[in-house]
PDB file of N, CA and C in Angstrom:
ATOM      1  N   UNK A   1     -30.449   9.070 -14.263  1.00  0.00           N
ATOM      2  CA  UNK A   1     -29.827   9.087 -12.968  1.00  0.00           C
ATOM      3  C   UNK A   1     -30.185  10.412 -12.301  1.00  0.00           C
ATOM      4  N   UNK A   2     -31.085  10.490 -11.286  1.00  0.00           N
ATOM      5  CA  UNK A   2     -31.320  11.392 -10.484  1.00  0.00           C
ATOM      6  C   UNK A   2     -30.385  11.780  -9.245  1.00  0.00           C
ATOM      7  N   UNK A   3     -30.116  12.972  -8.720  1.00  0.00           N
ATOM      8  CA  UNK A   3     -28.914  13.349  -8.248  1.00  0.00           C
ATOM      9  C   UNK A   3     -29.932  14.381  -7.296  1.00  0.00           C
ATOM     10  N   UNK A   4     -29.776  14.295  -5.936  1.00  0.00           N
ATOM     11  CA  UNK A   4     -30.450  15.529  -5.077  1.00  0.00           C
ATOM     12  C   UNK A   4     -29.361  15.831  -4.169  1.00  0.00           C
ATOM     13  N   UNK A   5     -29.459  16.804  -3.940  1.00  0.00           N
ATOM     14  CA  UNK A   5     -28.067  17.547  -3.375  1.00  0.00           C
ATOM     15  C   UNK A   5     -28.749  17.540  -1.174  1.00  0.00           C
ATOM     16  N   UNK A   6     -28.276  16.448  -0.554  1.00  0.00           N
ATOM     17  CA  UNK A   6     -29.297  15.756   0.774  1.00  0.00           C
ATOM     18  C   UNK A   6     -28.311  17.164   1.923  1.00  0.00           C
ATOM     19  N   UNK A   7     -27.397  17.469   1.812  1.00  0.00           N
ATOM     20  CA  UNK A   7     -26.771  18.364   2.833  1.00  0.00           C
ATOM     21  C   UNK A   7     -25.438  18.805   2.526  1.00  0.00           C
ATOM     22  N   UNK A   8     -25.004  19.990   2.807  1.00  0.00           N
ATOM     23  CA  UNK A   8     -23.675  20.513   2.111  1.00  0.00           C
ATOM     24  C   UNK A   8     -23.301  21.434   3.113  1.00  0.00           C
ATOM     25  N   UNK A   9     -21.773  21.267   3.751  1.00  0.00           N
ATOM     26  CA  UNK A   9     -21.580  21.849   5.060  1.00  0.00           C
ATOM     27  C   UNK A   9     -20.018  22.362   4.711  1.00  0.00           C
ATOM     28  N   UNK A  10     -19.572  23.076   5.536  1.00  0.00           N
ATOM     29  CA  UNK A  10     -18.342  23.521   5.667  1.00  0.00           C
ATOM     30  C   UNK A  10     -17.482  22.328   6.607  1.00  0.00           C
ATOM     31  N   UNK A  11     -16.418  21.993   5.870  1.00  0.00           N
ATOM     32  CA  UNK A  11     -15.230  21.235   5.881  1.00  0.00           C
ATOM     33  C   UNK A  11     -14.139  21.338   7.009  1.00  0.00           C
ATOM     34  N   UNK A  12     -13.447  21.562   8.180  1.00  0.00           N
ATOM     35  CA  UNK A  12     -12.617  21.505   8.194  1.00  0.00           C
ATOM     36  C   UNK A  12     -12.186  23.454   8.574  1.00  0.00           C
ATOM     37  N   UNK A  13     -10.991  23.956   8.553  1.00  0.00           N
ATOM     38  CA  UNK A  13     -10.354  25.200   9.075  1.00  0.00           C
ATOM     39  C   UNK A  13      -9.433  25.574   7.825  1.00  0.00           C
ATOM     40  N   UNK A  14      -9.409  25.444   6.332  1.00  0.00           N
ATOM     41  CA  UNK A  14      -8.540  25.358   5.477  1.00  0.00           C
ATOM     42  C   UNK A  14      -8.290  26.783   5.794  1.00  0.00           C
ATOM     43  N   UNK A  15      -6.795  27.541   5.715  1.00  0.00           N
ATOM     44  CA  UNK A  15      -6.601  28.933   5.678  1.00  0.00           C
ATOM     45  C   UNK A  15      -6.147  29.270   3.941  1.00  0.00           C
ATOM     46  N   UNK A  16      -6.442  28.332   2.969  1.00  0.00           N
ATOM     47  CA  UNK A  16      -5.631  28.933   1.856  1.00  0.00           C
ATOM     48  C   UNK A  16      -6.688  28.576   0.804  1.00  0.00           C
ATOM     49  N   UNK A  17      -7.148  26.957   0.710  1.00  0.00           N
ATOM     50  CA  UNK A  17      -8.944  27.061   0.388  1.00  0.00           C
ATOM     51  C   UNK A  17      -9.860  26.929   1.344  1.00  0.00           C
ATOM     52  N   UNK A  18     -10.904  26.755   0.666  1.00  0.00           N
ATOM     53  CA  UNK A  18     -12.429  26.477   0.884  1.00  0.00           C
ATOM     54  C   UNK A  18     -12.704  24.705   0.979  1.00  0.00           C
ATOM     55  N   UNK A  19     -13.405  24.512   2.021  1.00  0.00           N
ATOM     56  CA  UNK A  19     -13.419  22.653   1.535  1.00  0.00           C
ATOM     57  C   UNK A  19     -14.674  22.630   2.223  1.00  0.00           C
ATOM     58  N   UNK A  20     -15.456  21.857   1.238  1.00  0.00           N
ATOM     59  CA  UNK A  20     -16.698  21.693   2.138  1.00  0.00           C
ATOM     60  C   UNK A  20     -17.086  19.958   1.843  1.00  0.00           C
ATOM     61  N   UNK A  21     -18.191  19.589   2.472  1.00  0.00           N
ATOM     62  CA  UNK A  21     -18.309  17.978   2.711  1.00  0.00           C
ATOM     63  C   UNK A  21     -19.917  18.094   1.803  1.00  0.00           C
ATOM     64  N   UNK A  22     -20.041  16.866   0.755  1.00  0.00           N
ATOM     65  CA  UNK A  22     -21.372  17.169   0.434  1.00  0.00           C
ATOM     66  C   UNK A  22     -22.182  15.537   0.474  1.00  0.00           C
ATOM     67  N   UNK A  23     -23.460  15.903   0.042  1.00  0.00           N
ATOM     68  CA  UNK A  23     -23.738  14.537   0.977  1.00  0.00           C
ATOM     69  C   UNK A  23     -24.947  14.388  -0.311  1.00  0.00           C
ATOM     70  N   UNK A  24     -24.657  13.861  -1.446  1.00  0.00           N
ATOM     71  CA  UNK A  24     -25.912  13.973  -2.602  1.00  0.00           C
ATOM     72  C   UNK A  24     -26.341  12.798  -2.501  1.00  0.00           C
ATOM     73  N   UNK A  25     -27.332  12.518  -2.818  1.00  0.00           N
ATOM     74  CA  UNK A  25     -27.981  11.209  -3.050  1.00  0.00           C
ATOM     75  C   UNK A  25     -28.327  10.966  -4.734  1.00  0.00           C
ATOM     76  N   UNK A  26     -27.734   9.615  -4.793  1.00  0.00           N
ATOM     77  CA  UNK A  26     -27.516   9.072  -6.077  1.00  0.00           C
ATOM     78  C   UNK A  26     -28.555   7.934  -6.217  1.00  0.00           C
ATOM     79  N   UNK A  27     -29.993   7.628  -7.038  1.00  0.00           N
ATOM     80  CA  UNK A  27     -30.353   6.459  -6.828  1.00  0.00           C
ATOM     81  C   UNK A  27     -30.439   6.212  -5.849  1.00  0.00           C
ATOM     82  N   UNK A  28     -31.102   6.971  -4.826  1.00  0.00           N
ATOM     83  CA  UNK A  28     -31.297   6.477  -3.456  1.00  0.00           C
ATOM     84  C   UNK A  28     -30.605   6.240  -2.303  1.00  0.00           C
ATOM     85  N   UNK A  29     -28.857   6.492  -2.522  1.00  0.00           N
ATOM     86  CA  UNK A  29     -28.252   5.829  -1.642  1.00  0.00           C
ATOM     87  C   UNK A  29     -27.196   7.121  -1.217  1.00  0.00           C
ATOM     88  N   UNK A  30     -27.033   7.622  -0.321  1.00  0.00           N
ATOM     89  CA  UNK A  30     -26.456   8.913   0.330  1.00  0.00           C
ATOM     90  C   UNK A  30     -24.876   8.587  -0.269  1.00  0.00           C
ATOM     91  N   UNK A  31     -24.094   9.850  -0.774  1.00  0.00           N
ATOM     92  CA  UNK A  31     -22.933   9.501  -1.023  1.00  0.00           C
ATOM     93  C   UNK A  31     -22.504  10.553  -0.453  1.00  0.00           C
ATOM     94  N   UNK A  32     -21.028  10.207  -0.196  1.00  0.00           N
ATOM     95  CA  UNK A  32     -20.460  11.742   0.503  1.00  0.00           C
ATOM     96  C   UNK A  32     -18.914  12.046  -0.464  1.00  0.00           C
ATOM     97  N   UNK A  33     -18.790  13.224  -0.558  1.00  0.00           N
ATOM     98  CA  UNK A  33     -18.191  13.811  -1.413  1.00  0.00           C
ATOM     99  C   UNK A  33     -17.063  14.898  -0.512  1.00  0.00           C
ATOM    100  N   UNK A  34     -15.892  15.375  -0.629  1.00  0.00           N
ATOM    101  CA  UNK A  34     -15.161  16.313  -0.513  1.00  0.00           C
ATOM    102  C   UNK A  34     -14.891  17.619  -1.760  1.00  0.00           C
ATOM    103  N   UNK A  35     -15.435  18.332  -1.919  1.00  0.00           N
ATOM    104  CA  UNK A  35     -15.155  18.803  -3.044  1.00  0.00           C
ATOM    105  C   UNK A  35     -14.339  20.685  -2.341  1.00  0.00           C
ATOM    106  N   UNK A  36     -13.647  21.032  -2.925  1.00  0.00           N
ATOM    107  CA  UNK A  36     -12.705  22.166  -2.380  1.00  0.00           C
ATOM    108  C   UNK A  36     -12.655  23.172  -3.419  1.00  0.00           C
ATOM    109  N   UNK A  37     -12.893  24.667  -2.994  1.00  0.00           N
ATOM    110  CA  UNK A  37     -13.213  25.759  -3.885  1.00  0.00           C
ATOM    111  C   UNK A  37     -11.313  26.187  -3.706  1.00  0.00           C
ATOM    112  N   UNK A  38     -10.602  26.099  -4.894  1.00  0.00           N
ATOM    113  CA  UNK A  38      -9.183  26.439  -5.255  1.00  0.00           C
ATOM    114  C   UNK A  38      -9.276  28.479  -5.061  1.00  0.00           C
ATOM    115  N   UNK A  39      -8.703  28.632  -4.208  1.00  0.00           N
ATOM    116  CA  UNK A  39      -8.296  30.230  -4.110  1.00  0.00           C
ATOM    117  C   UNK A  39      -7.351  30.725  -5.157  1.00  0.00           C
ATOM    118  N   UNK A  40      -7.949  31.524  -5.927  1.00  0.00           N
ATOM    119  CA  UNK A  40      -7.309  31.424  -7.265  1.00  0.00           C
ATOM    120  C   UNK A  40      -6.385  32.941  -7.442  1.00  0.00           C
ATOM    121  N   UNK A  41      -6.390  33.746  -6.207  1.00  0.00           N
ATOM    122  CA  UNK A  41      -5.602  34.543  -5.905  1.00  0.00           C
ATOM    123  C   UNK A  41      -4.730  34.033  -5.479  1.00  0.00           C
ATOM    124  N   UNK A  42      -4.624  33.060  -4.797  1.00  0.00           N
ATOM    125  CA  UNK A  42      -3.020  32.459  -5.184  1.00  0.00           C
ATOM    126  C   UNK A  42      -2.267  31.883  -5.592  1.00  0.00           C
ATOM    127  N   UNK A  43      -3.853  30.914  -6.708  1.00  0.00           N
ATOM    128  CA  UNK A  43      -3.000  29.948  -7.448  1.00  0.00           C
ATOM    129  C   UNK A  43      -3.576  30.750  -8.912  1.00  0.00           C
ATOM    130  N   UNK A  44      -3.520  31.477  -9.542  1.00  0.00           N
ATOM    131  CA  UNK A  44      -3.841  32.284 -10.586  1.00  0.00           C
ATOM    132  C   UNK A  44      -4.097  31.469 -11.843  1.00  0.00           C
ATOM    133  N   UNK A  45      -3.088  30.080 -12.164  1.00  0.00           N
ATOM    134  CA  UNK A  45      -3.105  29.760 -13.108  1.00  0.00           C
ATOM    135  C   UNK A  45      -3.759  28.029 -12.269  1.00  0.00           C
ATOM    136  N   UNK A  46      -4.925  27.668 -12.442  1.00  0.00           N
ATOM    137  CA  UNK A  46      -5.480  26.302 -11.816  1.00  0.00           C
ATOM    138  C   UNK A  46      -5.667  25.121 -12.868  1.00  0.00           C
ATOM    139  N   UNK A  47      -5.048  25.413 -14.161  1.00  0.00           N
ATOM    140  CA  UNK A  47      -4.777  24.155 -14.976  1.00  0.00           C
ATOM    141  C   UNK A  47      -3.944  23.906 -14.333  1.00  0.00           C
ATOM    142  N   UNK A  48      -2.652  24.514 -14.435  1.00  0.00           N
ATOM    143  CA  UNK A  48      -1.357  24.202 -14.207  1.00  0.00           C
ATOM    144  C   UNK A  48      -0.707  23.439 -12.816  1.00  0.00           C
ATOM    145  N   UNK A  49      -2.036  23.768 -11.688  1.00  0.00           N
ATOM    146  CA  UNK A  49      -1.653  23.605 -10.666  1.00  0.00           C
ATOM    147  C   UNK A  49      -2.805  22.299 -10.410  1.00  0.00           C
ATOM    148  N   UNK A  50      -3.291  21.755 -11.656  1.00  0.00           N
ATOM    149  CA  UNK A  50      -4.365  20.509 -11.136  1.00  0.00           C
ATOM    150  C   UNK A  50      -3.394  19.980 -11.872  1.00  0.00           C
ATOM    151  N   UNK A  51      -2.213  19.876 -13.118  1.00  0.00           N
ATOM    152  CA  UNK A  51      -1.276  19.145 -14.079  1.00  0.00           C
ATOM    153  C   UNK A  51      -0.023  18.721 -13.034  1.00  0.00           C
ATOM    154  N   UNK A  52      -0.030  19.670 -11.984  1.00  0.00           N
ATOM    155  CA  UNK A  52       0.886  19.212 -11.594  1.00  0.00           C
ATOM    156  C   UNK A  52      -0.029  18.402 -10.450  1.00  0.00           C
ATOM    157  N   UNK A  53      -0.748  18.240  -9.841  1.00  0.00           N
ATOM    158  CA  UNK A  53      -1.417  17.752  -8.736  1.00  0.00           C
ATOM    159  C   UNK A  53      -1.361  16.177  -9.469  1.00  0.00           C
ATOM    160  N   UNK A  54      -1.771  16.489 -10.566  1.00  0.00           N
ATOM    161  CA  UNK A  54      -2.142  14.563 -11.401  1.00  0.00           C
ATOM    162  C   UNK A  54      -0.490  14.221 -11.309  1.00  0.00           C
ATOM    163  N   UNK A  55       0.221  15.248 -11.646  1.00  0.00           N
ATOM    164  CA  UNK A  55       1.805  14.768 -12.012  1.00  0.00           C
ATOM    165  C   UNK A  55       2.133  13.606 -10.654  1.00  0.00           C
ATOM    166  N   UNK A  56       2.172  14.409  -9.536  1.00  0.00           N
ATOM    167  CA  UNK A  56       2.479  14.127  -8.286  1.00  0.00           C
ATOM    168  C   UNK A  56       1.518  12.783  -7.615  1.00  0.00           C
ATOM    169  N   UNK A  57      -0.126  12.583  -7.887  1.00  0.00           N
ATOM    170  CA  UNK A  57      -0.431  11.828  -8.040  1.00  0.00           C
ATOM    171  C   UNK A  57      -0.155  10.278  -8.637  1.00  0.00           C
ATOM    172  N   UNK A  58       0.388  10.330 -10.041  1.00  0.00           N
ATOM    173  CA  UNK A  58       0.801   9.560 -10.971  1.00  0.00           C
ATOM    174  C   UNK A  58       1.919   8.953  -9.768  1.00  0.00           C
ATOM    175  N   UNK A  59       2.941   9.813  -9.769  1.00  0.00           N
ATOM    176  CA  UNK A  59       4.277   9.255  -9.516  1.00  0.00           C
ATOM    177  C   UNK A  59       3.968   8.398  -8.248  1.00  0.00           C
ATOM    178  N   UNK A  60       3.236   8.878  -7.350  1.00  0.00           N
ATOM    179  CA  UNK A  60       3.051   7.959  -6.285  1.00  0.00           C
ATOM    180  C   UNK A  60       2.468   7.203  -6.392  1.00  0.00           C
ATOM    181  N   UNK A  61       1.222   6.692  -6.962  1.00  0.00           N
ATOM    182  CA  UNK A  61       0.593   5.914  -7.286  1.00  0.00           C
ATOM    183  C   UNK A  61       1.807   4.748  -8.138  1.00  0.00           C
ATOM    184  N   UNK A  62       2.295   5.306  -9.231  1.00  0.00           N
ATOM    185  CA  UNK A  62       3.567   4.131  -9.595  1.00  0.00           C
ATOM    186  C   UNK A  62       4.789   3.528  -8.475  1.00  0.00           C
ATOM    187  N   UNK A  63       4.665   4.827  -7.250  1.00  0.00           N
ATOM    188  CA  UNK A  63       5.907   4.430  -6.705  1.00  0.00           C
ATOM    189  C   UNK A  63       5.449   2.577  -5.767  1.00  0.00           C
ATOM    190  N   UNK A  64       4.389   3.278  -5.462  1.00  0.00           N
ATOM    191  CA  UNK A  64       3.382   2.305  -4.747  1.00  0.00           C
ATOM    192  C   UNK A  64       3.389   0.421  -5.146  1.00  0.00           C
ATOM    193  N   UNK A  65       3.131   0.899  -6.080  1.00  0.00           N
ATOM    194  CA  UNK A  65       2.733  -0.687  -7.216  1.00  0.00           C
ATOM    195  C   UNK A  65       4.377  -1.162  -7.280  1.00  0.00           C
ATOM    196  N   UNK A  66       4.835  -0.042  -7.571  1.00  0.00           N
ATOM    197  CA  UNK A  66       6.717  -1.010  -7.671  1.00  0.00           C
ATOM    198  C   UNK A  66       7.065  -1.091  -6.038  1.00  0.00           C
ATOM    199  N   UNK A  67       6.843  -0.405  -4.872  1.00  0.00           N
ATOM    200  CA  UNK A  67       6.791  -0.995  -3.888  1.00  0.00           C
ATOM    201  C   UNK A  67       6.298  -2.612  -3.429  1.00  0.00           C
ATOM    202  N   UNK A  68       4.841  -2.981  -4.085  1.00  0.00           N
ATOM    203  CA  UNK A  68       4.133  -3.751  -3.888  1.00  0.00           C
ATOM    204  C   UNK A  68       4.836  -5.400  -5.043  1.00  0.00           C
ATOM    205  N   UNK A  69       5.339  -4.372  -5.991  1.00  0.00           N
ATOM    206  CA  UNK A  69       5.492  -5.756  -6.654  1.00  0.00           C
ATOM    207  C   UNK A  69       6.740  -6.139  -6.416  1.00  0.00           C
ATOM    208  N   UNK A  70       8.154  -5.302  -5.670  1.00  0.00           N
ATOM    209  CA  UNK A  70       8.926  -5.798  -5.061  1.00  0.00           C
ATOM    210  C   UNK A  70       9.166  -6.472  -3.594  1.00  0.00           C
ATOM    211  N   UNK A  71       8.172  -5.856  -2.487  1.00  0.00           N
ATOM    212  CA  UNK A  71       7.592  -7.171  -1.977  1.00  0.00           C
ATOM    213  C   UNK A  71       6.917  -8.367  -2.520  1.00  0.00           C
ATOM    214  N   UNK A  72       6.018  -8.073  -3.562  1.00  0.00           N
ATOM    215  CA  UNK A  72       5.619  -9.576  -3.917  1.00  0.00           C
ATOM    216  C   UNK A  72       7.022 -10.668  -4.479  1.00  0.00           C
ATOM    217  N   UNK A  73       7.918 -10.179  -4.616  1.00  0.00           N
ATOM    218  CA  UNK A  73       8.873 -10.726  -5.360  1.00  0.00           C
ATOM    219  C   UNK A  73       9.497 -11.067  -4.555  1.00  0.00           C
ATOM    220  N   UNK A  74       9.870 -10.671  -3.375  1.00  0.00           N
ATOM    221  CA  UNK A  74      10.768 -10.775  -2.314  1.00  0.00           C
ATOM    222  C   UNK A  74      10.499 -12.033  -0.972  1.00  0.00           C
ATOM    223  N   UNK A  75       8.938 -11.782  -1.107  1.00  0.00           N
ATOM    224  CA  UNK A  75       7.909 -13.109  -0.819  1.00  0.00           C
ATOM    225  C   UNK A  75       8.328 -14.242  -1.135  1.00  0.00           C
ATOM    226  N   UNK A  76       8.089 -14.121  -2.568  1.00  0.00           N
ATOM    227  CA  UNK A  76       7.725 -15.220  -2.980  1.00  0.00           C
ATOM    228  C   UNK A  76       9.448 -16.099  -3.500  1.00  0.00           C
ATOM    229  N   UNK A  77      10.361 -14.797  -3.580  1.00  0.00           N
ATOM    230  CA  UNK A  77      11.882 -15.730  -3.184  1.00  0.00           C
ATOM    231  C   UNK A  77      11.860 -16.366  -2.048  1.00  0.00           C
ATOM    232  N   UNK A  78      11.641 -15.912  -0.662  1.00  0.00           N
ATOM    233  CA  UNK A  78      11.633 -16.119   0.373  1.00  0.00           C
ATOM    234  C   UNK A  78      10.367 -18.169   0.719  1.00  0.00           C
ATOM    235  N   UNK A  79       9.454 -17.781  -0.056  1.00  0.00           N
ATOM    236  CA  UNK A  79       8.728 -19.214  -0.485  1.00  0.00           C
ATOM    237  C   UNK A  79       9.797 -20.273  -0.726  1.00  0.00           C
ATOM    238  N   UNK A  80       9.977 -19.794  -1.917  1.00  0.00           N
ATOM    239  CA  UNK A  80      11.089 -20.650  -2.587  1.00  0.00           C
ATOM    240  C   UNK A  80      12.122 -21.363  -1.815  1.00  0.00           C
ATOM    241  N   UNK A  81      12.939 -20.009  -1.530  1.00  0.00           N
ATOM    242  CA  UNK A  81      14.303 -20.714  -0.238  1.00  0.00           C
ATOM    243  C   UNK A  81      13.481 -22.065   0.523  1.00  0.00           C
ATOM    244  N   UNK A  82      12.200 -21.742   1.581  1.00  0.00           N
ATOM    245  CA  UNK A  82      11.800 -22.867   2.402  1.00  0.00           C
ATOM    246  C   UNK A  82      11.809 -23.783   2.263  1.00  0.00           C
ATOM    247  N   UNK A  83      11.106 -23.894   0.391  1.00  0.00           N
ATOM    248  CA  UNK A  83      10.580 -25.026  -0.278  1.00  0.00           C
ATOM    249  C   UNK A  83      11.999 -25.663   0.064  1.00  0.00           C
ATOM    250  N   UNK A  84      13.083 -24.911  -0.852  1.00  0.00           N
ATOM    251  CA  UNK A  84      14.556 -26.136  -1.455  1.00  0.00           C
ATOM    252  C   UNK A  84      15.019 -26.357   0.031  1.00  0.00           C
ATOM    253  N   UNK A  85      14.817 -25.770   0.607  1.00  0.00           N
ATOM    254  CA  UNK A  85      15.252 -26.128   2.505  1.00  0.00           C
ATOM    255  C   UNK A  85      14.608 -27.630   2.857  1.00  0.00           C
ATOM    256  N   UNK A  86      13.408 -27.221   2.713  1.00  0.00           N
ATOM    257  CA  UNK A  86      12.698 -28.645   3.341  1.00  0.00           C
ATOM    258  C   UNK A  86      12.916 -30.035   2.492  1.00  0.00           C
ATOM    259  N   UNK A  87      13.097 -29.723   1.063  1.00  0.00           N
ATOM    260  CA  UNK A  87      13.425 -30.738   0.249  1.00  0.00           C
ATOM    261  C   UNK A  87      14.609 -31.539   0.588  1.00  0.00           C
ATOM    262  N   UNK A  88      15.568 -30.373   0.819  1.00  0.00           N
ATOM    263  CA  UNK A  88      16.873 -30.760   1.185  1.00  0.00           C
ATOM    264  C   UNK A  88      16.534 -31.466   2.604  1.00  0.00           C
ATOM    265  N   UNK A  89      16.096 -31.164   3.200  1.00  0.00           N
ATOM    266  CA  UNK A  89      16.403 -32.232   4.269  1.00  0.00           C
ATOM    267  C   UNK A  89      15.269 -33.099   4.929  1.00  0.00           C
ATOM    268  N   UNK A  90      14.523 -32.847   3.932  1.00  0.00           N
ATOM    269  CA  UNK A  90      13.634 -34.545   3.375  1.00  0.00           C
ATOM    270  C   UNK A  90      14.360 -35.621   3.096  1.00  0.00           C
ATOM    271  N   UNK A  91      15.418 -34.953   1.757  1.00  0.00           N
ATOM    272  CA  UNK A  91      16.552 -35.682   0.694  1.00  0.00           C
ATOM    273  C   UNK A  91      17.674 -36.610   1.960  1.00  0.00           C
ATOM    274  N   UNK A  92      18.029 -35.428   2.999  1.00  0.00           N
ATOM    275  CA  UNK A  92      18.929 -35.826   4.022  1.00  0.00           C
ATOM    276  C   UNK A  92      18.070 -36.617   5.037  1.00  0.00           C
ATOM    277  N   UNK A  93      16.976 -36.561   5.459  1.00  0.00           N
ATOM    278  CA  UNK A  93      16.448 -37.541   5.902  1.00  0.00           C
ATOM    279  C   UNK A  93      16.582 -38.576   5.615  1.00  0.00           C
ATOM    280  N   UNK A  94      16.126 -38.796   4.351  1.00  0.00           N
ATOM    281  CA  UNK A  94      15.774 -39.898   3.814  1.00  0.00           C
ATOM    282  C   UNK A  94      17.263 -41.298   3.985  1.00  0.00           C
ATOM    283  N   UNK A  95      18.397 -40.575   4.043  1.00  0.00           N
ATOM    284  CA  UNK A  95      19.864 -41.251   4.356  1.00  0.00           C
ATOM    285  C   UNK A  95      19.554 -41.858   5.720  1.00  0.00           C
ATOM    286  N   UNK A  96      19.127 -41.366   6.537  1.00  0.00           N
ATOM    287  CA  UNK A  96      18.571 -42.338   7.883  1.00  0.00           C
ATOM    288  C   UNK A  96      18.961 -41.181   8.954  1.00  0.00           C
ATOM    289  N   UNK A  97      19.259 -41.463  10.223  1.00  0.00           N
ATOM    290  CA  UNK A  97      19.627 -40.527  11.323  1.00  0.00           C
ATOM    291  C   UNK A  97      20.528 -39.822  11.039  1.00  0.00           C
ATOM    292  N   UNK A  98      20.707 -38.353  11.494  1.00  0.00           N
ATOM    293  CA  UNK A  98      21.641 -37.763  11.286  1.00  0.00           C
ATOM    294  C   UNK A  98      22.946 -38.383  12.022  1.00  0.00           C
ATOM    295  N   UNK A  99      23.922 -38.415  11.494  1.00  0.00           N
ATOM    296  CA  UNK A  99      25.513 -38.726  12.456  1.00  0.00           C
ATOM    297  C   UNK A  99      26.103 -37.692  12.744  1.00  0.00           C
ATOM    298  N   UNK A 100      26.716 -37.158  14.369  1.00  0.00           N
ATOM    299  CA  UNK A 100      27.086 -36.309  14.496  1.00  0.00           C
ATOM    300  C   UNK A 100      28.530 -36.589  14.310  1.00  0.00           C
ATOM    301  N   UNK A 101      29.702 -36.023  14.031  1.00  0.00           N
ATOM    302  CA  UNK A 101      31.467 -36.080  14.117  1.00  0.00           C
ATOM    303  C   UNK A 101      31.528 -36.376  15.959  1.00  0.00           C
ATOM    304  N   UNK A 102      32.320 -36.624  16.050  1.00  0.00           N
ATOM    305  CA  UNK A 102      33.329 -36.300  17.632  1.00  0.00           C
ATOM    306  C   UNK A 102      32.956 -34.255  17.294  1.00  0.00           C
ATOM    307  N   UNK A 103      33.791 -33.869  17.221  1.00  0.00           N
ATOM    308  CA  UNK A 103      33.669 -32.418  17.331  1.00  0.00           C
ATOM    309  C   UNK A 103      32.379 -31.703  17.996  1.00  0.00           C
ATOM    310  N   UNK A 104      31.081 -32.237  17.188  1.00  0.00           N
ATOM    311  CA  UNK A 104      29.579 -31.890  17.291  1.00  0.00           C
ATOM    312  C   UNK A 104      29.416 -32.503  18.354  1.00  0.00           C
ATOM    313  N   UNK A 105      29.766 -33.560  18.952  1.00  0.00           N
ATOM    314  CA  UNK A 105      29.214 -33.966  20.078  1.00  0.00           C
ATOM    315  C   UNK A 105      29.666 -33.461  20.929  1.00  0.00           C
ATOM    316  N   UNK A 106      31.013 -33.017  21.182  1.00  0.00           N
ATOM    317  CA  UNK A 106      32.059 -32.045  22.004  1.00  0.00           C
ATOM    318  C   UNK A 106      30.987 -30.999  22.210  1.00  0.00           C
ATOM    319  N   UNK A 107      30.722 -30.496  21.252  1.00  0.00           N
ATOM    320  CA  UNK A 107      30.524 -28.826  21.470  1.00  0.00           C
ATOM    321  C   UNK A 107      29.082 -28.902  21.860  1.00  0.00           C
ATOM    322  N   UNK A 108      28.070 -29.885  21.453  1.00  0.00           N
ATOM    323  CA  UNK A 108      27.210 -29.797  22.065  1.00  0.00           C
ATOM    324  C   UNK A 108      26.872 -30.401  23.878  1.00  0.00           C
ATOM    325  N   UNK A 109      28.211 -30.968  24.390  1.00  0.00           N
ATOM    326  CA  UNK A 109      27.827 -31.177  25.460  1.00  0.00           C
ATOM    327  C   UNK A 109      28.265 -29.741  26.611  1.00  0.00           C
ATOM    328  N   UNK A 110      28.966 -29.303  25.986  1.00  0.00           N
ATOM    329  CA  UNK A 110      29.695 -28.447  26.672  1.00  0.00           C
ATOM    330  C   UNK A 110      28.405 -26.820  26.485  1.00  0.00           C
ATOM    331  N   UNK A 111      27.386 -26.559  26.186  1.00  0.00           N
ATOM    332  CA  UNK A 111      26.504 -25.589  26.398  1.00  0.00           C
ATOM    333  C   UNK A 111      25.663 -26.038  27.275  1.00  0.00           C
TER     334      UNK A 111
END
């Protein structure tokens, strides 16, 4: 795998790092990259501060998926309800015309 480094520019106005944009070509095909030089005068210790970067990563990335799979769940109750809705009054169809009471007919003439 051949790797040529096609253009590499300054990023952006960061005041605390460095960020630059790089543009290598992989197999022929231009890729673009963000890669950022960590100022290590103020972050002194940069394991600690990439452990917590994955930490914070992680958690959102999980918060995400349990977002996603409690809409999917919430969906697909919401499916459901329609289904037993329409069944039900397939089921009530199927008895013949609806009959309204005296009452229902009252109240619907009067709107």
């Amino acid at each position: 795998m051949a790797v040529a480094l096609v253009d590499c520019e300054r990023y952006g106005e960061g005041r605390i790092n460095d960020v630059f944009k790089l543009a290598p070509e992989e197999n022929g095909k231009e890729v673009h990259l963000i890669l950022q030089r960590i100022n290590n005068r103020l972050f002194p210790d940069v394991a600690k501060l990439m452990h917590n970067i994955g930490f914070v990563t992680d958690f959102c990335c999980r918060s995400v998926w349990r977002m996603r799979a409690t809409h999917a769940f919430l969906v697909a109750q919401q499916q459901l309800q329609m289904t037993f809705c329409r069944r039900l009054l397939g089921a009530l169809a199927a008895f013949g015309p609806r009959r309204r009471c005296a009452r229902q007919r009252k109240m619907s003439l009067t709107y």
